[in-house]
PDB file of N, CA and C in Angstrom:
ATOM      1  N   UNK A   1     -24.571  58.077  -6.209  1.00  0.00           N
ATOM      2  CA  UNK A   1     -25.152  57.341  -7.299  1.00  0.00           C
ATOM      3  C   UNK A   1     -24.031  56.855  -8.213  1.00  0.00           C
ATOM      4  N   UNK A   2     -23.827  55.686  -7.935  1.00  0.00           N
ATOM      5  CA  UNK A   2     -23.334  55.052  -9.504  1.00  0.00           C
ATOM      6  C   UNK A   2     -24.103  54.558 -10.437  1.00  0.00           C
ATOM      7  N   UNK A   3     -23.293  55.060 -11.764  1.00  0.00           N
ATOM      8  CA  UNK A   3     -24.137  54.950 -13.256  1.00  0.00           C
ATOM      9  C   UNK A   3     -22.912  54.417 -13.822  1.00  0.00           C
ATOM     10  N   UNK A   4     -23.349  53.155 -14.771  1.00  0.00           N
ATOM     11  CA  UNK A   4     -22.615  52.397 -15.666  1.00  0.00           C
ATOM     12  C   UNK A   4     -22.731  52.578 -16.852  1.00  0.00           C
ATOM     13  N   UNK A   5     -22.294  52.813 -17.562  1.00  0.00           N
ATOM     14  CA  UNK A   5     -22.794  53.558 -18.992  1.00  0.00           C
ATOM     15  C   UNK A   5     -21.437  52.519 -20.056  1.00  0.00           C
ATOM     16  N   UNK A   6     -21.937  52.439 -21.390  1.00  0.00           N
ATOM     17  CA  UNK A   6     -21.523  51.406 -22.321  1.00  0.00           C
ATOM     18  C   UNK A   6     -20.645  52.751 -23.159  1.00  0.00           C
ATOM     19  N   UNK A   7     -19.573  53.390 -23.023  1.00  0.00           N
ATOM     20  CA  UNK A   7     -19.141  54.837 -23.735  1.00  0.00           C
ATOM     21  C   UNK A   7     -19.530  54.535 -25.742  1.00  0.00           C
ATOM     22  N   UNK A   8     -19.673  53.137 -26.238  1.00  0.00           N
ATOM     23  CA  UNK A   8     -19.591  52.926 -27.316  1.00  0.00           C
ATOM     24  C   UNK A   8     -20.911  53.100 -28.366  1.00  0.00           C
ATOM     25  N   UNK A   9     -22.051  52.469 -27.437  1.00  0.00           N
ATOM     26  CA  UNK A   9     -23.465  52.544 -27.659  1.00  0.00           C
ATOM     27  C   UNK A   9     -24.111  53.547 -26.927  1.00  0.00           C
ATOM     28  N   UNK A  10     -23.573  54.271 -25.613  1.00  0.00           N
ATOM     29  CA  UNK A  10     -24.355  54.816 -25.209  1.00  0.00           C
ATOM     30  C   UNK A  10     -25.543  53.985 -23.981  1.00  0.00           C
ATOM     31  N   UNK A  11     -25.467  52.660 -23.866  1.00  0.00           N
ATOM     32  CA  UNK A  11     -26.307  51.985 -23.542  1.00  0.00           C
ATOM     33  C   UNK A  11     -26.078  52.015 -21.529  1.00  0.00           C
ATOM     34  N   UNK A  12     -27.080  52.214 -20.799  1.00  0.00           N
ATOM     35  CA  UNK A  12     -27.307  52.427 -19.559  1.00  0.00           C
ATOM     36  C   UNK A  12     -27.099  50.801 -18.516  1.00  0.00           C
ATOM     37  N   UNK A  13     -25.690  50.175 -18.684  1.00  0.00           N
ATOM     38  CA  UNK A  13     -25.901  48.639 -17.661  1.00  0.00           C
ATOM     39  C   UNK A  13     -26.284  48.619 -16.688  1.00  0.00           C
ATOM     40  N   UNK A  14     -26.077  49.588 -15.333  1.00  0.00           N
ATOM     41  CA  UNK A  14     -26.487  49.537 -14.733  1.00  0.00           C
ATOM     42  C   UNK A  14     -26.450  50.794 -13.665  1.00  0.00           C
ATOM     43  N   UNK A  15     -27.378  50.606 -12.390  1.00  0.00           N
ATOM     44  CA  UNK A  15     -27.458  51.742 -11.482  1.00  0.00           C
ATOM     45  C   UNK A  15     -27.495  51.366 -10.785  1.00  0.00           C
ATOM     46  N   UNK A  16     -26.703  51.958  -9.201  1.00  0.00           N
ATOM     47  CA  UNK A  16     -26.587  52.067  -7.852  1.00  0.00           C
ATOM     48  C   UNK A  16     -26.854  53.206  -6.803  1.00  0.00           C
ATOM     49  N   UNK A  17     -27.825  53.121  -6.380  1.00  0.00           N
ATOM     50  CA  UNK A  17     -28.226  54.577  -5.482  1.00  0.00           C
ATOM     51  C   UNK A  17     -28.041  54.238  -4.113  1.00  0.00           C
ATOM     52  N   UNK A  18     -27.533  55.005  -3.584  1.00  0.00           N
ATOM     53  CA  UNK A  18     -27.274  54.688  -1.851  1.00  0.00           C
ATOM     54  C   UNK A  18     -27.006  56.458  -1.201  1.00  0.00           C
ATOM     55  N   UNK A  19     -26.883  56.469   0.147  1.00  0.00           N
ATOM     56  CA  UNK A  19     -26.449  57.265   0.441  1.00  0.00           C
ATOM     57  C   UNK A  19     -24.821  57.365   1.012  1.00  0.00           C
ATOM     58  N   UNK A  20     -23.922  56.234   0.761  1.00  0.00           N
ATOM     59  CA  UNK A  20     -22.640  56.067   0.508  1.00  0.00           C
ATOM     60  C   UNK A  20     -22.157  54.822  -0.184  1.00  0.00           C
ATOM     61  N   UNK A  21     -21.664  55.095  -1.175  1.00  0.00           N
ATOM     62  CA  UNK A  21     -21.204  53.597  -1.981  1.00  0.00           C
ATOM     63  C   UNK A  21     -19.233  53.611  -1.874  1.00  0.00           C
ATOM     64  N   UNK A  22     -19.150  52.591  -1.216  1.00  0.00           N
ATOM     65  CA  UNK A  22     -17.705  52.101  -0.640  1.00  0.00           C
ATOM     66  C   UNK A  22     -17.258  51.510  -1.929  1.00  0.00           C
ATOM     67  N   UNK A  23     -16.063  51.704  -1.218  1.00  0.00           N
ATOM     68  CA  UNK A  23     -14.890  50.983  -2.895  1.00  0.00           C
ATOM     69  C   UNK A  23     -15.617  49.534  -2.992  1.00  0.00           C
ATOM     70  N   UNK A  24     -15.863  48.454  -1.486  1.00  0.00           N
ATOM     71  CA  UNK A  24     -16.223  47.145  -1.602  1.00  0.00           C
ATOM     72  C   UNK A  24     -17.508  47.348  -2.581  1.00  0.00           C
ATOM     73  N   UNK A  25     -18.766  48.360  -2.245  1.00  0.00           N
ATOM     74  CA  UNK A  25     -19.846  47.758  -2.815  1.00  0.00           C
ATOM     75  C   UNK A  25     -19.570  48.067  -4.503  1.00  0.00           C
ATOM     76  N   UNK A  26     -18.574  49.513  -4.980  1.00  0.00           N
ATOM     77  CA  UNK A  26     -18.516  49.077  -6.317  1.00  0.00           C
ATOM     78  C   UNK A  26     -18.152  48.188  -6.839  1.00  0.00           C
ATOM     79  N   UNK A  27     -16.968  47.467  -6.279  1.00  0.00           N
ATOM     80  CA  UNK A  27     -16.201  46.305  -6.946  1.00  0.00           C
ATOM     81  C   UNK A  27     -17.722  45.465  -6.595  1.00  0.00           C
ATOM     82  N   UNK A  28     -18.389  45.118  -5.996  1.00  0.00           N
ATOM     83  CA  UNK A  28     -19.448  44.149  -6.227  1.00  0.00           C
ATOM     84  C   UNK A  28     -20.470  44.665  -7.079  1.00  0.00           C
ATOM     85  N   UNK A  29     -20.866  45.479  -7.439  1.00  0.00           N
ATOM     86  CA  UNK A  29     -21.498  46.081  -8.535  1.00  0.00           C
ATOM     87  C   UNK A  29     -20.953  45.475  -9.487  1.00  0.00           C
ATOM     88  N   UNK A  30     -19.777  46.293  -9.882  1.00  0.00           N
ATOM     89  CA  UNK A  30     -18.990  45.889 -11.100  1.00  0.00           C
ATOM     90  C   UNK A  30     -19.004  44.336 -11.695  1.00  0.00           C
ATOM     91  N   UNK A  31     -18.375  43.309 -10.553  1.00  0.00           N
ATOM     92  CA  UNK A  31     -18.313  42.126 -10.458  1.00  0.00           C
ATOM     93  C   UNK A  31     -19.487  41.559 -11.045  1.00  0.00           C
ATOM     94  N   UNK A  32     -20.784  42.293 -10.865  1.00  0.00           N
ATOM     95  CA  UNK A  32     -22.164  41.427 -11.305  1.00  0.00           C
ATOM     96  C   UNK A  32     -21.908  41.830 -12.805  1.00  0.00           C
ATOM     97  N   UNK A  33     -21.852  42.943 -13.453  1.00  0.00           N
ATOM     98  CA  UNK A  33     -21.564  43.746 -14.496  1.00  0.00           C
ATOM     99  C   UNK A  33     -20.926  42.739 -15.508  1.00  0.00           C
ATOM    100  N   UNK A  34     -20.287  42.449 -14.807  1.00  0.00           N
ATOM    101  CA  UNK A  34     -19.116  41.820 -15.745  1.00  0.00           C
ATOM    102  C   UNK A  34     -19.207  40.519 -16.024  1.00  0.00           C
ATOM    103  N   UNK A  35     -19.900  39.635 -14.979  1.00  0.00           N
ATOM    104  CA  UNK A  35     -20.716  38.737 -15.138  1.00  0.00           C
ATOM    105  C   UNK A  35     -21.806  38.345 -16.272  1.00  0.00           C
ATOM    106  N   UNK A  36     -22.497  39.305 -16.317  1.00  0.00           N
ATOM    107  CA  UNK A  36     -23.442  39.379 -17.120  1.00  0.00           C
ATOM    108  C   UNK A  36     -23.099  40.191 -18.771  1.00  0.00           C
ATOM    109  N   UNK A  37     -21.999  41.295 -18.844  1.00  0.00           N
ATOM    110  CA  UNK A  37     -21.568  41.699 -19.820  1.00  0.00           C
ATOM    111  C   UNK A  37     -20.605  40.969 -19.482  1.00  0.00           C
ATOM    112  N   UNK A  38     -19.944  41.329 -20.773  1.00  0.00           N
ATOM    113  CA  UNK A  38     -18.034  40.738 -21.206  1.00  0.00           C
ATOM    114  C   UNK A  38     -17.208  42.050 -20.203  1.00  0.00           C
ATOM    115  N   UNK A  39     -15.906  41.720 -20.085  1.00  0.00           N
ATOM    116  CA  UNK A  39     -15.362  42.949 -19.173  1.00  0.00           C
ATOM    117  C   UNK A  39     -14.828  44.032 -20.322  1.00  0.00           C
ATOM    118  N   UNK A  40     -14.946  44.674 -19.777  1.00  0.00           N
ATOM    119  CA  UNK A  40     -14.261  46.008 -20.361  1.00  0.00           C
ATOM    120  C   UNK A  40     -13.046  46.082 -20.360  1.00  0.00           C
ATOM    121  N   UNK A  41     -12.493  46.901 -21.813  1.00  0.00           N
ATOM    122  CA  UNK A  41     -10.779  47.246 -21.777  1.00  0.00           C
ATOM    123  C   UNK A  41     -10.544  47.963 -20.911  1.00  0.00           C
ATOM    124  N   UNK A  42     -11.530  48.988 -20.288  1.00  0.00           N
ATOM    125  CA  UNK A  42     -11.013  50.159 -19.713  1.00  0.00           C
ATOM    126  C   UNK A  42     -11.725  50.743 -18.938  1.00  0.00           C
ATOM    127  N   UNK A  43     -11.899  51.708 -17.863  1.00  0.00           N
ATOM    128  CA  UNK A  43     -12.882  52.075 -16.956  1.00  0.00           C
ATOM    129  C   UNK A  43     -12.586  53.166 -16.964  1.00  0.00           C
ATOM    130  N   UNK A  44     -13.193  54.282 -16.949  1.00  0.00           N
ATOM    131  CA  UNK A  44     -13.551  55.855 -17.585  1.00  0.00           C
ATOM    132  C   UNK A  44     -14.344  56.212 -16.210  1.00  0.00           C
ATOM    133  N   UNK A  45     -13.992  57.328 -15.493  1.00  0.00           N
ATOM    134  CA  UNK A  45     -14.556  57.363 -14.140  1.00  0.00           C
ATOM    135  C   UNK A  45     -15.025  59.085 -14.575  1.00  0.00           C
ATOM    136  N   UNK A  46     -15.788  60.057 -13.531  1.00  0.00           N
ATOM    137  CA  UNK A  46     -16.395  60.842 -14.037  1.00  0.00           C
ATOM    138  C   UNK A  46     -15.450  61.646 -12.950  1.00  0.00           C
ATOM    139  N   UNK A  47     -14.622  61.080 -11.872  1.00  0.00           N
ATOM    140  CA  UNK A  47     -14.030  61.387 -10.859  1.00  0.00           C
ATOM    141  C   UNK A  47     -12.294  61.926 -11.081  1.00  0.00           C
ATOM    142  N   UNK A  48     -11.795  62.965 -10.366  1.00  0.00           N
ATOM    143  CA  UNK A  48     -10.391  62.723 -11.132  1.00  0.00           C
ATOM    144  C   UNK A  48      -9.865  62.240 -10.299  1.00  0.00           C
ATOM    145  N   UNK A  49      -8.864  61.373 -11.165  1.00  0.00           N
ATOM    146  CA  UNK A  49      -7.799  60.117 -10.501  1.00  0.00           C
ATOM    147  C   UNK A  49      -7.619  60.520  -8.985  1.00  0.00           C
ATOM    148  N   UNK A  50      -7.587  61.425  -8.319  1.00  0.00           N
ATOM    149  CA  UNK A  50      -7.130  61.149  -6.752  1.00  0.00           C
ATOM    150  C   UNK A  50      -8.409  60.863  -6.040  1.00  0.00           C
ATOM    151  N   UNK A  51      -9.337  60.754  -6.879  1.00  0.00           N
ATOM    152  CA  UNK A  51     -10.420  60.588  -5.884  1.00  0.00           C
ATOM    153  C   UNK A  51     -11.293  58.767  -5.845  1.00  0.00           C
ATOM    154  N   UNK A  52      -9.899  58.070  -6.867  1.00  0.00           N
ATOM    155  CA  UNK A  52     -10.281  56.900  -6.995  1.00  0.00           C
ATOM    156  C   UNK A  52      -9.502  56.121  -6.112  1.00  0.00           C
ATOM    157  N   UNK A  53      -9.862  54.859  -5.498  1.00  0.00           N
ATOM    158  CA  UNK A  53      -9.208  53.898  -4.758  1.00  0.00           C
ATOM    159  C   UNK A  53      -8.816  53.233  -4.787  1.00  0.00           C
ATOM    160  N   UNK A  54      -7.709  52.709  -4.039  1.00  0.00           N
ATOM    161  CA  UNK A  54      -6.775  51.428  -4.222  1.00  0.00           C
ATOM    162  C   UNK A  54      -7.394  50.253  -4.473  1.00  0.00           C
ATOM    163  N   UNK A  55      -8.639  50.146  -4.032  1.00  0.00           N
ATOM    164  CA  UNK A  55      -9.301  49.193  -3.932  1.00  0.00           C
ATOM    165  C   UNK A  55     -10.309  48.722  -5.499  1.00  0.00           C
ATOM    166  N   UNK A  56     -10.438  50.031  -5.964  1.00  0.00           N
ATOM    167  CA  UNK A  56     -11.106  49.645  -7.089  1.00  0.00           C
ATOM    168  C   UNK A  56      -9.741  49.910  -8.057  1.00  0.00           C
ATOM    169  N   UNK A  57      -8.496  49.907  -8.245  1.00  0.00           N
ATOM    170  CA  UNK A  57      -7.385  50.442  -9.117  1.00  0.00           C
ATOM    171  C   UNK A  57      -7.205  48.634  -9.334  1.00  0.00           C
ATOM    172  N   UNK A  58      -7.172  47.601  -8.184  1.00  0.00           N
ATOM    173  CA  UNK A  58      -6.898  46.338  -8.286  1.00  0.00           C
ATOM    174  C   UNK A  58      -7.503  45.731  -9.465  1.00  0.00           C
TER     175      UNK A  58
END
């Protein structure tokens, strides 16, 4: 499950449920995200750093 969360308001953008979510489908998550919100300074993961990917670090 990915959860998008606003750290400032608290506010819920968006959700992704699957039974595996790939670096590609977050960056396309995100991509809509950002589309529709302004982008973010910064991305706050719930994961620690070795468990994040090259693919979403781009």
């Amino acid at each position: 499950m990915l959860n998008v969360l606003d750290n400032y308001n608290r506010k819920l953008l968006g959700v992704e449920i699957n039974f595996s979510l790939s670096a590609v489908r977050v960056v396309q998550v995100l991509t809509c995200l950002v589309q529709y919100h302004s982008r973010p300074a910064q991305l706050c993961t719930g994961n620690k750093p070795e468990f994040i990917s090259l693919r979403l670090s781009k």
